[in-house]
PDB file of N, CA and C in Angstrom:
ATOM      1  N   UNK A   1       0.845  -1.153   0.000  1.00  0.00           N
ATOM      2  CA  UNK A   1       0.000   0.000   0.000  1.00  0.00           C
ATOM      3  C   UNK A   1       0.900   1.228   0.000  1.00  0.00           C
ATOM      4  N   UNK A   2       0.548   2.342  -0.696  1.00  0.00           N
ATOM      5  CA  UNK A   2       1.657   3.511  -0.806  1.00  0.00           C
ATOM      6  C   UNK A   2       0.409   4.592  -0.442  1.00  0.00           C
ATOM      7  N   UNK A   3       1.405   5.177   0.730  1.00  0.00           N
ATOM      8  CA  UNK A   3       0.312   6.353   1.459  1.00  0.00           C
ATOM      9  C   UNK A   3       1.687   7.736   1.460  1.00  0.00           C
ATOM     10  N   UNK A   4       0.861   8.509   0.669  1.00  0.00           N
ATOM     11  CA  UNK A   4       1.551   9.784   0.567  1.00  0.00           C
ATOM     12  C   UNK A   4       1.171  10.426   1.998  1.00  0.00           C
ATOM     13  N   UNK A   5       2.066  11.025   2.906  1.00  0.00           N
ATOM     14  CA  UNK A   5       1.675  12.191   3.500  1.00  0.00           C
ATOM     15  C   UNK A   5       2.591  13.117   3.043  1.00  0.00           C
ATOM     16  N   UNK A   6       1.848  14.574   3.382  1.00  0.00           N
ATOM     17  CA  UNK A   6       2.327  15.978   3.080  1.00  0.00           C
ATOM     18  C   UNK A   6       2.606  16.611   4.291  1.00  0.00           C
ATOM     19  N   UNK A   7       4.035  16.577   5.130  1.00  0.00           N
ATOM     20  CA  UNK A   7       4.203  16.985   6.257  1.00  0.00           C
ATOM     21  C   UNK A   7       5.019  17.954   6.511  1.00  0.00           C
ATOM     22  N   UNK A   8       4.908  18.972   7.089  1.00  0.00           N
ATOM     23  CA  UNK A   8       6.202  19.968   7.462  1.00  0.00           C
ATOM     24  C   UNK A   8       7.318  19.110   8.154  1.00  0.00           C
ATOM     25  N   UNK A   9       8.070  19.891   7.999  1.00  0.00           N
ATOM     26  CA  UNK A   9       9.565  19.257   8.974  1.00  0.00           C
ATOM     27  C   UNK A   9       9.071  18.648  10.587  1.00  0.00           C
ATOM     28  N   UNK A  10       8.504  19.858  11.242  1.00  0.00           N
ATOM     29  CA  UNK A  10       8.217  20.157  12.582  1.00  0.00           C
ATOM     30  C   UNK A  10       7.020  18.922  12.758  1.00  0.00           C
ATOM     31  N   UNK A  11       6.020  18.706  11.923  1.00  0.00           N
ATOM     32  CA  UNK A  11       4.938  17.363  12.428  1.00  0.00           C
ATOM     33  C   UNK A  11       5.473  16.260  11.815  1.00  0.00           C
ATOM     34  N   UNK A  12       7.077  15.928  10.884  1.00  0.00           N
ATOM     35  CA  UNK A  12       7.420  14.585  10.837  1.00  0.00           C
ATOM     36  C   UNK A  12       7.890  14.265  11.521  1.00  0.00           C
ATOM     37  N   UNK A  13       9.005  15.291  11.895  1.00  0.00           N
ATOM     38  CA  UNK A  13       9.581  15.133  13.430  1.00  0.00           C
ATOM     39  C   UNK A  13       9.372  14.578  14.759  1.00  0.00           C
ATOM     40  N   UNK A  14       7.830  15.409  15.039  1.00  0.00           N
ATOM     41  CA  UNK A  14       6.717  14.684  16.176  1.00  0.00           C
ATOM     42  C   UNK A  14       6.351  13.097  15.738  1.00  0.00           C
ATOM     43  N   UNK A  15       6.054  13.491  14.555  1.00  0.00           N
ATOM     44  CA  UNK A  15       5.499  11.717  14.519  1.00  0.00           C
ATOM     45  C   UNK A  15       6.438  10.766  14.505  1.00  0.00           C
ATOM     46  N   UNK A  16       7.652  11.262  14.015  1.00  0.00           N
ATOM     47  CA  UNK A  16       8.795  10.605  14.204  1.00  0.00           C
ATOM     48  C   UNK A  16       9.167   9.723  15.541  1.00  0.00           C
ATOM     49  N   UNK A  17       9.296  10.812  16.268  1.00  0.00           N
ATOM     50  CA  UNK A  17       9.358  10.713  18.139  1.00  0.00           C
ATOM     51  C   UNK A  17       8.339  10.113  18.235  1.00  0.00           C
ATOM     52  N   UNK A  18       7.088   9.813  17.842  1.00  0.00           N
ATOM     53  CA  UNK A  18       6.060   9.202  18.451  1.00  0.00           C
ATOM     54  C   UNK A  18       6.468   7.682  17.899  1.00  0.00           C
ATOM     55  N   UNK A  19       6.443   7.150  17.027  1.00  0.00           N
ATOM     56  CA  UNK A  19       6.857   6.542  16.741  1.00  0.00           C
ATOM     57  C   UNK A  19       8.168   5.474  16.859  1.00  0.00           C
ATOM     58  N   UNK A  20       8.778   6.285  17.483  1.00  0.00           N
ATOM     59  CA  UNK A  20      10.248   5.782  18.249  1.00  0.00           C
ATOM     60  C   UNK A  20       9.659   5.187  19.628  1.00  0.00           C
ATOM     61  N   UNK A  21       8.693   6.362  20.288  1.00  0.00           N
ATOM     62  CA  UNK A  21       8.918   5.880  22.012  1.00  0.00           C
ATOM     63  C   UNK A  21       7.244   5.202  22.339  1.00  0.00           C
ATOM     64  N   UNK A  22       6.328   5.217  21.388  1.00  0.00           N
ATOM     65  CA  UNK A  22       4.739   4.667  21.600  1.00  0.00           C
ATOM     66  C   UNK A  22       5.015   3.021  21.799  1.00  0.00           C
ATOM     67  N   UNK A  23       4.629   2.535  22.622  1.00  0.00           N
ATOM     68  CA  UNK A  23       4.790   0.997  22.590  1.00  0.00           C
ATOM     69  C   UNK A  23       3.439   0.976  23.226  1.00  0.00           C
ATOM     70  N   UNK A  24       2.865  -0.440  22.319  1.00  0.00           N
ATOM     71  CA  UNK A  24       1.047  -0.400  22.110  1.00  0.00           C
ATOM     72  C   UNK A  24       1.030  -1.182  23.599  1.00  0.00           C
ATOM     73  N   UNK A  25       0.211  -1.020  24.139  1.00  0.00           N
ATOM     74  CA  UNK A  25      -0.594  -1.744  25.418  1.00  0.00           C
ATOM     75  C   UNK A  25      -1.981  -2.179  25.485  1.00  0.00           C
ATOM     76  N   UNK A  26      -2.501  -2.886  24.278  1.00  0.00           N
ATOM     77  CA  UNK A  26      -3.849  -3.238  24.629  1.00  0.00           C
ATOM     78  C   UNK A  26      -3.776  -4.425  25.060  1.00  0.00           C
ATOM     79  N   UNK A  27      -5.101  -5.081  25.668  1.00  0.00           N
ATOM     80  CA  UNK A  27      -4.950  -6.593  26.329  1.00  0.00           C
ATOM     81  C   UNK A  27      -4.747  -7.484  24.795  1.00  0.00           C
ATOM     82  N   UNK A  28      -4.328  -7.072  23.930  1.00  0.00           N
ATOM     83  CA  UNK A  28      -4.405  -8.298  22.382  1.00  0.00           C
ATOM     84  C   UNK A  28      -3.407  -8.079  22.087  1.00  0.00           C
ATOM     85  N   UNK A  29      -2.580  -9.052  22.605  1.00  0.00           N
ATOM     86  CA  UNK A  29      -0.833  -9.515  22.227  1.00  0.00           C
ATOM     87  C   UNK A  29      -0.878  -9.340  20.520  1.00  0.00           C
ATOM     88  N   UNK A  30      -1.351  -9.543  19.920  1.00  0.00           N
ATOM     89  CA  UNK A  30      -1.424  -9.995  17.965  1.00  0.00           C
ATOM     90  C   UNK A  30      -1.380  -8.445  18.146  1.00  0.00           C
ATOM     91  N   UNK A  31      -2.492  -8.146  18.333  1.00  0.00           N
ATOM     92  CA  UNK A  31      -2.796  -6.164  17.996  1.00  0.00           C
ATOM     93  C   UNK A  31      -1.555  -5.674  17.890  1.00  0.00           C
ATOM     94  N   UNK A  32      -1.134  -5.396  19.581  1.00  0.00           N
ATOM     95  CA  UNK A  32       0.198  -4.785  20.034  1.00  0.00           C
ATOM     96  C   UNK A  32       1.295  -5.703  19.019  1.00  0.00           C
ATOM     97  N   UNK A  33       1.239  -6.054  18.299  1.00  0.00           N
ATOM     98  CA  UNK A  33       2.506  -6.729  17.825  1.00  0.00           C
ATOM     99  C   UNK A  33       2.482  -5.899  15.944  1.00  0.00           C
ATOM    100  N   UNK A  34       1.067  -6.052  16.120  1.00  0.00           N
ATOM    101  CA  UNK A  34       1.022  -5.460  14.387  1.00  0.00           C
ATOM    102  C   UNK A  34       1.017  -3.965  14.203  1.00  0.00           C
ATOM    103  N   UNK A  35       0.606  -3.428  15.306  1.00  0.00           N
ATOM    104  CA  UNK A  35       0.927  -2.086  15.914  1.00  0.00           C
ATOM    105  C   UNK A  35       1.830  -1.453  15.921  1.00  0.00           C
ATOM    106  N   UNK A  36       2.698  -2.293  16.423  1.00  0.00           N
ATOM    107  CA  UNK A  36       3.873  -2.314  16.633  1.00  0.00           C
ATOM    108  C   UNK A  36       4.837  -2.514  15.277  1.00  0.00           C
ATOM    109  N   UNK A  37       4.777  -3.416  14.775  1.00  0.00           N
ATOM    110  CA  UNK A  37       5.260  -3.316  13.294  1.00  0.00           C
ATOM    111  C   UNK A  37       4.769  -2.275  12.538  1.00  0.00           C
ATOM    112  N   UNK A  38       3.912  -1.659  12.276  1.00  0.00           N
ATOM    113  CA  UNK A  38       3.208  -0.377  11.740  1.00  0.00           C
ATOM    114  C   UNK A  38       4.250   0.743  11.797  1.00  0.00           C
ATOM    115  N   UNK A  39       4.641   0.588  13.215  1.00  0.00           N
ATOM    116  CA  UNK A  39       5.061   1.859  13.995  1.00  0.00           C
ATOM    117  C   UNK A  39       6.363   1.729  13.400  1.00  0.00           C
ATOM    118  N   UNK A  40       7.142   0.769  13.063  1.00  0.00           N
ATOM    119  CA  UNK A  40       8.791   0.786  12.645  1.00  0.00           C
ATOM    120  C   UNK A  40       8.737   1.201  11.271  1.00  0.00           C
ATOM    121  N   UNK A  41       7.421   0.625  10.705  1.00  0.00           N
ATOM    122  CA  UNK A  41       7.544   0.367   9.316  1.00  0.00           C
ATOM    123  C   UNK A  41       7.652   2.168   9.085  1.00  0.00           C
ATOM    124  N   UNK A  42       6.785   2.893   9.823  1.00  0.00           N
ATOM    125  CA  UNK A  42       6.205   4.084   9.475  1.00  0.00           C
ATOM    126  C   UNK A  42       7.734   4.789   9.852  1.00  0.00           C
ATOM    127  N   UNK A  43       8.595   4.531  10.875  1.00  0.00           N
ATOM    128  CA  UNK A  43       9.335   5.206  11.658  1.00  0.00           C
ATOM    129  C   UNK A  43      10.423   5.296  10.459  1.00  0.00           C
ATOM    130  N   UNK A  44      10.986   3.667   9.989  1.00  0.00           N
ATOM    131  CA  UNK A  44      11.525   3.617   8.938  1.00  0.00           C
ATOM    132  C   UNK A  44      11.779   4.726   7.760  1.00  0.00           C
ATOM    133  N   UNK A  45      10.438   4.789   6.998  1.00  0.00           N
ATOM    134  CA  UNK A  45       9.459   5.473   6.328  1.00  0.00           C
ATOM    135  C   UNK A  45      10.164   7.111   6.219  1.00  0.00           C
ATOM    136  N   UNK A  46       9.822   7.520   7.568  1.00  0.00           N
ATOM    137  CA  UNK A  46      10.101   8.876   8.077  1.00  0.00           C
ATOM    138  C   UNK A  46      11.203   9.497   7.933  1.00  0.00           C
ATOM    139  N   UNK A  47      12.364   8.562   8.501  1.00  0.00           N
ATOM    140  CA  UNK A  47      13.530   8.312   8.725  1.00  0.00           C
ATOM    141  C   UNK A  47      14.694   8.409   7.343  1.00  0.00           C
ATOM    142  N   UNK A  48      14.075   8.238   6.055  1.00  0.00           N
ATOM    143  CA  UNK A  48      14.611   7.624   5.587  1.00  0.00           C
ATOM    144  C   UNK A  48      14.435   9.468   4.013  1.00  0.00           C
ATOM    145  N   UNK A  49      12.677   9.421   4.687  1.00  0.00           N
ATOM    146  CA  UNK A  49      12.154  10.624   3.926  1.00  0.00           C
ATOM    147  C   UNK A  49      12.988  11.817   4.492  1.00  0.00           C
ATOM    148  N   UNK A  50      13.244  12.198   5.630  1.00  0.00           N
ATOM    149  CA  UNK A  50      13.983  13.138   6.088  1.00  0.00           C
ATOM    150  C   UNK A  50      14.934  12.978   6.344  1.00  0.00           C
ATOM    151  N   UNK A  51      15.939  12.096   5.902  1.00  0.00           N
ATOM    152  CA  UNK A  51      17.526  12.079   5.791  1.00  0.00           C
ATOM    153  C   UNK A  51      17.839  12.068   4.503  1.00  0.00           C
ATOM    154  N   UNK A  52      16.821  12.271   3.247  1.00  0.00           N
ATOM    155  CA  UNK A  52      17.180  12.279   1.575  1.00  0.00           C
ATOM    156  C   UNK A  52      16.530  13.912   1.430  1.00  0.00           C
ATOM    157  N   UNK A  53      17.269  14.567   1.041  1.00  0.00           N
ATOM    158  CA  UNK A  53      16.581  15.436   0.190  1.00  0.00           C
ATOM    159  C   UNK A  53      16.593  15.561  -1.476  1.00  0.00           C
ATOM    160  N   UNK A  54      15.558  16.361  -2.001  1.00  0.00           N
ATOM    161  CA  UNK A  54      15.731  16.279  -3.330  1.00  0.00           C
ATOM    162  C   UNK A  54      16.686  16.536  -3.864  1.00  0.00           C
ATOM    163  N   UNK A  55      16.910  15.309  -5.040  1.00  0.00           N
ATOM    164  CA  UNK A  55      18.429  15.577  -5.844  1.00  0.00           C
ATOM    165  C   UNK A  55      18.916  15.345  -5.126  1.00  0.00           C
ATOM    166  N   UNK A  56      19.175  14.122  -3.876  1.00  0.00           N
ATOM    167  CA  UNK A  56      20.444  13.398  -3.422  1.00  0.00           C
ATOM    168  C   UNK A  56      20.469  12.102  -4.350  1.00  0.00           C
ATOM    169  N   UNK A  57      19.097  11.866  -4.952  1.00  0.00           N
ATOM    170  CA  UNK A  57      19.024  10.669  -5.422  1.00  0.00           C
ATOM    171  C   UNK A  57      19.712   9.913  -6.635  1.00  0.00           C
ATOM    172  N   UNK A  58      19.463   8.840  -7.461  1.00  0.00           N
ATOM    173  CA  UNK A  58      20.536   8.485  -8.093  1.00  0.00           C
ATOM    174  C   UNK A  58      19.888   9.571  -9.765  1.00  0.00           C
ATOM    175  N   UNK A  59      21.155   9.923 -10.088  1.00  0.00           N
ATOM    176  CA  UNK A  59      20.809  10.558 -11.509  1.00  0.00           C
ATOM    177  C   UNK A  59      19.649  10.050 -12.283  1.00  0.00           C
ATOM    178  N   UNK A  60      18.831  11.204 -13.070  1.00  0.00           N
ATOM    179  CA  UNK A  60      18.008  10.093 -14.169  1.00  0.00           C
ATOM    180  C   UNK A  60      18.765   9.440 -15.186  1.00  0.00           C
ATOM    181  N   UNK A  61      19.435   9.658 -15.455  1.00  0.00           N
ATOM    182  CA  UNK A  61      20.507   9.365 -16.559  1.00  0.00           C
ATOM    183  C   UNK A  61      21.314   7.948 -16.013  1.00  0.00           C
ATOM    184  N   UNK A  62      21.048   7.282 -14.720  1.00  0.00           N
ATOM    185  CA  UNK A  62      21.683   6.389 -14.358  1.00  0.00           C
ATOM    186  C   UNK A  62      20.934   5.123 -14.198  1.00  0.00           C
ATOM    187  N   UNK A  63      19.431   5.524 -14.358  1.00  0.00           N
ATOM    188  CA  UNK A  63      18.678   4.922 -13.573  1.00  0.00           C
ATOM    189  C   UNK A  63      17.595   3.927 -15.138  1.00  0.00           C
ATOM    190  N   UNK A  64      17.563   2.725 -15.498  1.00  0.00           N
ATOM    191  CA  UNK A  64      16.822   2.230 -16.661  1.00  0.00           C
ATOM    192  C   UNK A  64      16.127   2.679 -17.004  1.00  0.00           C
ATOM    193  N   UNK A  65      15.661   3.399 -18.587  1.00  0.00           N
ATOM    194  CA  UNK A  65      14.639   3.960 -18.839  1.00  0.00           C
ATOM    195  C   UNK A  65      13.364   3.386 -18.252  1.00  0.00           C
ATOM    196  N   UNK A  66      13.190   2.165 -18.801  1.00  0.00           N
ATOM    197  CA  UNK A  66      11.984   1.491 -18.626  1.00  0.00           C
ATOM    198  C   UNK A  66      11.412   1.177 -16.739  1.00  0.00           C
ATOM    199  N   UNK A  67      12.624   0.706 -15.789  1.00  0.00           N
ATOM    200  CA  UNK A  67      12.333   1.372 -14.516  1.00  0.00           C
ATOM    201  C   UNK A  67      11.857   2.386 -13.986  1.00  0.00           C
ATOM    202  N   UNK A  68      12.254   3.640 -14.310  1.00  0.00           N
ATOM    203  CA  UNK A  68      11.994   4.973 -14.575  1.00  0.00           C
ATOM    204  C   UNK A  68      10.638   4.874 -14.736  1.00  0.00           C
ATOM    205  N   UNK A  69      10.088   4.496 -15.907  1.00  0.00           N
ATOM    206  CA  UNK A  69       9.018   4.756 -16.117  1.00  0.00           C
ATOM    207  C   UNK A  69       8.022   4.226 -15.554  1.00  0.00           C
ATOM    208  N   UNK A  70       8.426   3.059 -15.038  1.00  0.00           N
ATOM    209  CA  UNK A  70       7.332   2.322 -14.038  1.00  0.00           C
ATOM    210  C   UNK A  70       7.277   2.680 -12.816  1.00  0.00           C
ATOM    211  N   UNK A  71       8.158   3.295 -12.155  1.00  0.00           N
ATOM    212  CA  UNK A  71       8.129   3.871 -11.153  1.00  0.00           C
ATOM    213  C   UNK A  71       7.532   5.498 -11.294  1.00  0.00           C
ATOM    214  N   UNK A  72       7.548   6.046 -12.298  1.00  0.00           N
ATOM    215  CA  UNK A  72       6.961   7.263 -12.386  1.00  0.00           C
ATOM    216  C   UNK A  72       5.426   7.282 -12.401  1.00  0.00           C
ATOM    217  N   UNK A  73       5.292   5.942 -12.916  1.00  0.00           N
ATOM    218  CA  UNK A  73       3.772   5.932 -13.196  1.00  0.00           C
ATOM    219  C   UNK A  73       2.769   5.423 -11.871  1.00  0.00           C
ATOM    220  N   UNK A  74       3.809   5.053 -11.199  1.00  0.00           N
ATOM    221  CA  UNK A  74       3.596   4.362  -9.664  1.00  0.00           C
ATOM    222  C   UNK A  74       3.389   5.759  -9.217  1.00  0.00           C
ATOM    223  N   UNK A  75       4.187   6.696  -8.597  1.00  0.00           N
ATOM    224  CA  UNK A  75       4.023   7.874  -8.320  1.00  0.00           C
ATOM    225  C   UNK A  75       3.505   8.811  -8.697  1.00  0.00           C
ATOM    226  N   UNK A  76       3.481   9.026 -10.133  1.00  0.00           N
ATOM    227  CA  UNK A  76       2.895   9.909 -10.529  1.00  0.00           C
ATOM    228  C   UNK A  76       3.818  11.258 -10.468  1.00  0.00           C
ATOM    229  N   UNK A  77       4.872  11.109 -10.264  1.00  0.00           N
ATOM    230  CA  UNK A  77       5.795  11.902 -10.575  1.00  0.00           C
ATOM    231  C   UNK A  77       7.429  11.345 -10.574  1.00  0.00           C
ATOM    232  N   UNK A  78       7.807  11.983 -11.534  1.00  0.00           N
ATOM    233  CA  UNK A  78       9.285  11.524 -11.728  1.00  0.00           C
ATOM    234  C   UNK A  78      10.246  11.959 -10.789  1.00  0.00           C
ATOM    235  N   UNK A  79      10.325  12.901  -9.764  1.00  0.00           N
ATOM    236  CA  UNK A  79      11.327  13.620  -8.892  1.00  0.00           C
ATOM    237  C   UNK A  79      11.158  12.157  -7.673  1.00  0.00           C
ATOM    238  N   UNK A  80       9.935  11.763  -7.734  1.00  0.00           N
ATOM    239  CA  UNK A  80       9.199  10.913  -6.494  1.00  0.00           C
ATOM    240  C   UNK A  80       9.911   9.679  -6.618  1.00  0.00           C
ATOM    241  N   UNK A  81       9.290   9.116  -8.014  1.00  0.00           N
ATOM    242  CA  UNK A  81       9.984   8.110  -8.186  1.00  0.00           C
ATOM    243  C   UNK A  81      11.436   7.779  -8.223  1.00  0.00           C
ATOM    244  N   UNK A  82      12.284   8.975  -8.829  1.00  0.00           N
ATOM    245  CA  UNK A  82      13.734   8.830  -8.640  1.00  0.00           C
ATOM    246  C   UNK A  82      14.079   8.507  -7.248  1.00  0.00           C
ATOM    247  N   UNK A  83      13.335   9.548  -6.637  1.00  0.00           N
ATOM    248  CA  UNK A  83      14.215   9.273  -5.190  1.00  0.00           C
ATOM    249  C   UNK A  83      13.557   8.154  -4.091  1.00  0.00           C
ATOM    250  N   UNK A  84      12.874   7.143  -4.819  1.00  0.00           N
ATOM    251  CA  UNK A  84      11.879   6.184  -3.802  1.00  0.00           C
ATOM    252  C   UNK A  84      13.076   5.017  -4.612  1.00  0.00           C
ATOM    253  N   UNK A  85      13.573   4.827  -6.049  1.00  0.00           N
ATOM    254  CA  UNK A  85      14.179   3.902  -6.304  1.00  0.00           C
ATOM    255  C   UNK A  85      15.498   4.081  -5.245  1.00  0.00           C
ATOM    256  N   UNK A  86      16.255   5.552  -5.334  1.00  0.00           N
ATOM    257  CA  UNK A  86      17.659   5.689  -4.432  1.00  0.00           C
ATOM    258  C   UNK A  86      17.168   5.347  -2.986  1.00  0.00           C
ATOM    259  N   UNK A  87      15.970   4.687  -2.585  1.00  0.00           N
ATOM    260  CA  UNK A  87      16.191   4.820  -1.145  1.00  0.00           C
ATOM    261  C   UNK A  87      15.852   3.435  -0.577  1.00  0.00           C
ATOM    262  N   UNK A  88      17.446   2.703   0.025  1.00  0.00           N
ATOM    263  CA  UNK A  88      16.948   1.704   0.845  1.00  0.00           C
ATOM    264  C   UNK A  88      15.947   1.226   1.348  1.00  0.00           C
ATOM    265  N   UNK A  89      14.956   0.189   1.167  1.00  0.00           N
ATOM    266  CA  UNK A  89      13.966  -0.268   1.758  1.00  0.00           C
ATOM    267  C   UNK A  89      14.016  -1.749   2.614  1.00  0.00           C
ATOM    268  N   UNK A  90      13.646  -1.812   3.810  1.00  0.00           N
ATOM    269  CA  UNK A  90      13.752  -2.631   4.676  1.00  0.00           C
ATOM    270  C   UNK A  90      13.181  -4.391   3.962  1.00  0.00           C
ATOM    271  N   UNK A  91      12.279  -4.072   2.841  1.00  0.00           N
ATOM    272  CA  UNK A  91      11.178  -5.560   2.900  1.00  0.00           C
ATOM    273  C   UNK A  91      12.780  -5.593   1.306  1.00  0.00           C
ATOM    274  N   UNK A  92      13.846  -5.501   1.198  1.00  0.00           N
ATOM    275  CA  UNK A  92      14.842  -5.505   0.325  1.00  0.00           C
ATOM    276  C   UNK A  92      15.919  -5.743   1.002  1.00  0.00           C
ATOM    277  N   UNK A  93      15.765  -6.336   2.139  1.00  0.00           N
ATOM    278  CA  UNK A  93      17.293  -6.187   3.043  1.00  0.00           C
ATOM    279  C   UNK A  93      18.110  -4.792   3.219  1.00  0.00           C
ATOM    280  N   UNK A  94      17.444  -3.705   3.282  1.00  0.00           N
ATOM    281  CA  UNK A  94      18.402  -2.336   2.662  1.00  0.00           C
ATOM    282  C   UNK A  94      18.988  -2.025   1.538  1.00  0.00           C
ATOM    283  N   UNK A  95      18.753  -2.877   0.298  1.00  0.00           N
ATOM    284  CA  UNK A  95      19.094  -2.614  -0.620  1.00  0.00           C
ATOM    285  C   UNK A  95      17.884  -1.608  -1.485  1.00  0.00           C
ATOM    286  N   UNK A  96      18.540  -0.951  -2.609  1.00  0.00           N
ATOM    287  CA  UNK A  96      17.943   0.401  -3.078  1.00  0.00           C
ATOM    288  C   UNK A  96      17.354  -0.734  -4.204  1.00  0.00           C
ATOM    289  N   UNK A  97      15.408  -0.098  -4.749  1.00  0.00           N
ATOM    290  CA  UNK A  97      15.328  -0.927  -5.821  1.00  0.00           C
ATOM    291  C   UNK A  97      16.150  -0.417  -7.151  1.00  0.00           C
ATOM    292  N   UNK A  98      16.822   0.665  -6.756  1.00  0.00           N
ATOM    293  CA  UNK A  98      17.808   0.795  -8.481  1.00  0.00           C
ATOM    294  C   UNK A  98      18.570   0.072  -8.295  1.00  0.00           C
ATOM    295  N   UNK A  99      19.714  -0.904  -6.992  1.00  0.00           N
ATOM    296  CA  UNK A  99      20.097  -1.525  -7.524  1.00  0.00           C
ATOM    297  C   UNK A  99      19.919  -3.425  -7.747  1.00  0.00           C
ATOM    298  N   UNK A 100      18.770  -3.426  -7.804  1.00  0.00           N
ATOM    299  CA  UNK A 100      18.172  -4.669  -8.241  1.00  0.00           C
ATOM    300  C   UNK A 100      18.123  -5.110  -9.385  1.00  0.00           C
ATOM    301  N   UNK A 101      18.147  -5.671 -10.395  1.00  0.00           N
ATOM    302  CA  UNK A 101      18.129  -6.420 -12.151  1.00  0.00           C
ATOM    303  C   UNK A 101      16.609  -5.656 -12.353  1.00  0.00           C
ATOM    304  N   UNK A 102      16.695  -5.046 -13.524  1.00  0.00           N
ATOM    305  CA  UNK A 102      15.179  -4.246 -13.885  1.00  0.00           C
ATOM    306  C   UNK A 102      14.124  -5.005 -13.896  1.00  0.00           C
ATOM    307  N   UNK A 103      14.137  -5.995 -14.324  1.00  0.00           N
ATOM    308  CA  UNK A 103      12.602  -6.881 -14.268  1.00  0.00           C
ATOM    309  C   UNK A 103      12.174  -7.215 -12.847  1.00  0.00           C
ATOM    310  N   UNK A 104      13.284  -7.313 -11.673  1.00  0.00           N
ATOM    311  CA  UNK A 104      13.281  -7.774 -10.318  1.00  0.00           C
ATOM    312  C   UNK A 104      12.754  -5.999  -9.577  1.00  0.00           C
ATOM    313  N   UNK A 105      12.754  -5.086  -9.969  1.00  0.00           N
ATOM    314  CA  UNK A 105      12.400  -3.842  -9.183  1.00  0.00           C
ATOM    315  C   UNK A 105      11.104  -3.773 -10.118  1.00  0.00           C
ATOM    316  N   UNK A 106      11.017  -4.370 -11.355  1.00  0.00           N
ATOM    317  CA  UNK A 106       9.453  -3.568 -12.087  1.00  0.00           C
ATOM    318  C   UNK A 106       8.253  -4.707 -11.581  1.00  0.00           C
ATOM    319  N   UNK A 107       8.710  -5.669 -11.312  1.00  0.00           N
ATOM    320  CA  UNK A 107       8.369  -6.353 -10.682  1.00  0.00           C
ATOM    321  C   UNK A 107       7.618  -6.096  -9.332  1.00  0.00           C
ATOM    322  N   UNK A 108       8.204  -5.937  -8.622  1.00  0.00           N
ATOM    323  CA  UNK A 108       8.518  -4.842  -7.412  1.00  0.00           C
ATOM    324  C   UNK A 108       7.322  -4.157  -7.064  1.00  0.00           C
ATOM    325  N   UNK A 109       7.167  -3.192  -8.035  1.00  0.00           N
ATOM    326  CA  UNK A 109       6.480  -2.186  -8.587  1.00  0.00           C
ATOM    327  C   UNK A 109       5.170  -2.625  -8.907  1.00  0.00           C
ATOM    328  N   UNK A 110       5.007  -2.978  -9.889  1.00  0.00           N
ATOM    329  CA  UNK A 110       3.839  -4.261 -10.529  1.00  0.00           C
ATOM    330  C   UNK A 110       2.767  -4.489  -9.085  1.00  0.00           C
ATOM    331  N   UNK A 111       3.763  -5.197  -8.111  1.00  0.00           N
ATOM    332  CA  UNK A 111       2.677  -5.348  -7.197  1.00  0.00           C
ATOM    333  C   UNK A 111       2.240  -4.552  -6.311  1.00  0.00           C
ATOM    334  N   UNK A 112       3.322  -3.456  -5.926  1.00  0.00           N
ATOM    335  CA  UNK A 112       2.861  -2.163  -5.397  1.00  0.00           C
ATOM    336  C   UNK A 112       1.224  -2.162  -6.254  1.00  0.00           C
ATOM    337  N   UNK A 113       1.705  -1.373  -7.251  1.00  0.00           N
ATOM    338  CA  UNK A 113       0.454  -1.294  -8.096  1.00  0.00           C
ATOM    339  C   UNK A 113      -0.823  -2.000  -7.646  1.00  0.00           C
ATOM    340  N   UNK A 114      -1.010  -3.442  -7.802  1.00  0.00           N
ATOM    341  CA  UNK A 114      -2.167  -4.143  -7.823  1.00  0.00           C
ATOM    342  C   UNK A 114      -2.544  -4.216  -6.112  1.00  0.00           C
ATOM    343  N   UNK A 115      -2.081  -3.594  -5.024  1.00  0.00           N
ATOM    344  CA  UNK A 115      -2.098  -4.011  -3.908  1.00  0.00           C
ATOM    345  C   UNK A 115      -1.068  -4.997  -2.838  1.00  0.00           C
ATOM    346  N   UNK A 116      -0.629  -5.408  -3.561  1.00  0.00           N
ATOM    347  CA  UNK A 116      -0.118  -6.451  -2.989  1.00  0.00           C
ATOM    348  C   UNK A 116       1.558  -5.620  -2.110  1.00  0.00           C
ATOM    349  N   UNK A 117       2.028  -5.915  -0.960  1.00  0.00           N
ATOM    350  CA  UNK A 117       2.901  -6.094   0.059  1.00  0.00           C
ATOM    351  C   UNK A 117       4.188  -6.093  -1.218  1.00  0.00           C
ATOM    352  N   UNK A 118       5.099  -5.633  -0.754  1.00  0.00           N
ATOM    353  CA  UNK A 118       6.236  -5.775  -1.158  1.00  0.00           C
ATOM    354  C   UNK A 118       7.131  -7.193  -0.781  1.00  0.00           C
TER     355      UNK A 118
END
C-alpha cells in the first residue's frame, strides 16, 4: 500500500518521536505486535524521507529507462519516483530498488500497483 503524507519538517519530526517511544498496550498480544510493526515500518518510512533530500538521489541518466518509467507511473511523478528507487527499503534487506536487475524492481512495482505487500 503507498500512502503519501504531506508533512512539514516540525509534524514529521513529532510523529517521528512518536513513533520511536509509543509501545502499544492493549490486552491483544497480535494487535500490540502489528501495531507495533506499523510503527517501525512508518518510523523507517520517516527516517529515511527526512535524511534524503531532493536531488540526493541516483541521476536520471543512471537509472533504466523502462524502470523509470514504471516507477513514475507508480508515483505519478518523476522527482518521487527517482528518489523512492535511491532509497533503501527494509522488505529488500536495505538494498535500493535501483540496484536490483530491472525486471526484479518492475516487478517490485507491478505489485505495489495491484495491492499487494512488497
Amino acid at each position: 500500500m503507498l500512502i503519501v503524507l504531506d508533512l512539514n519538517v516540525n509534524d514529521a519530526e513529532a510523529l517521528l518521536r512518536h513513533c520511536k517511544e509509543h509501545q502499544p498496550n492493549s490486552d491483544d498480544f497480535r494487535e500490540d505486535a502489528r501495531v507495533r510493526e506499523a510503527l517501525e515500518t512508518l518510523e523507517t518510512a520517516l527516517d529515511n524521507a527526512m535524511r534524503s533530500s531532493p536531488g540526493n538521489g541516483e541521476s536520471k541518466e543512471a537509472i533504466a529507462p523502462r524502470l523509470l518509467e514504471a516507477a513514475a507511473e507508480l508515483f505519478g511523478d518523476e522527482a518521487l519516483a527517482i528518489n523512492w528507487l535511491s532509497l533503501p527499503l527494509r522488505i529488500l534487506g536495505q538494498k535500493r530498488p535501483v540496484d536490483l536487475p530491472v525486471q526484479d524492481a518492475i516487478a517490485l512495482i507491478r505489485r505495489l500497483e495491484n495491492g499487494y505487500g512488497a
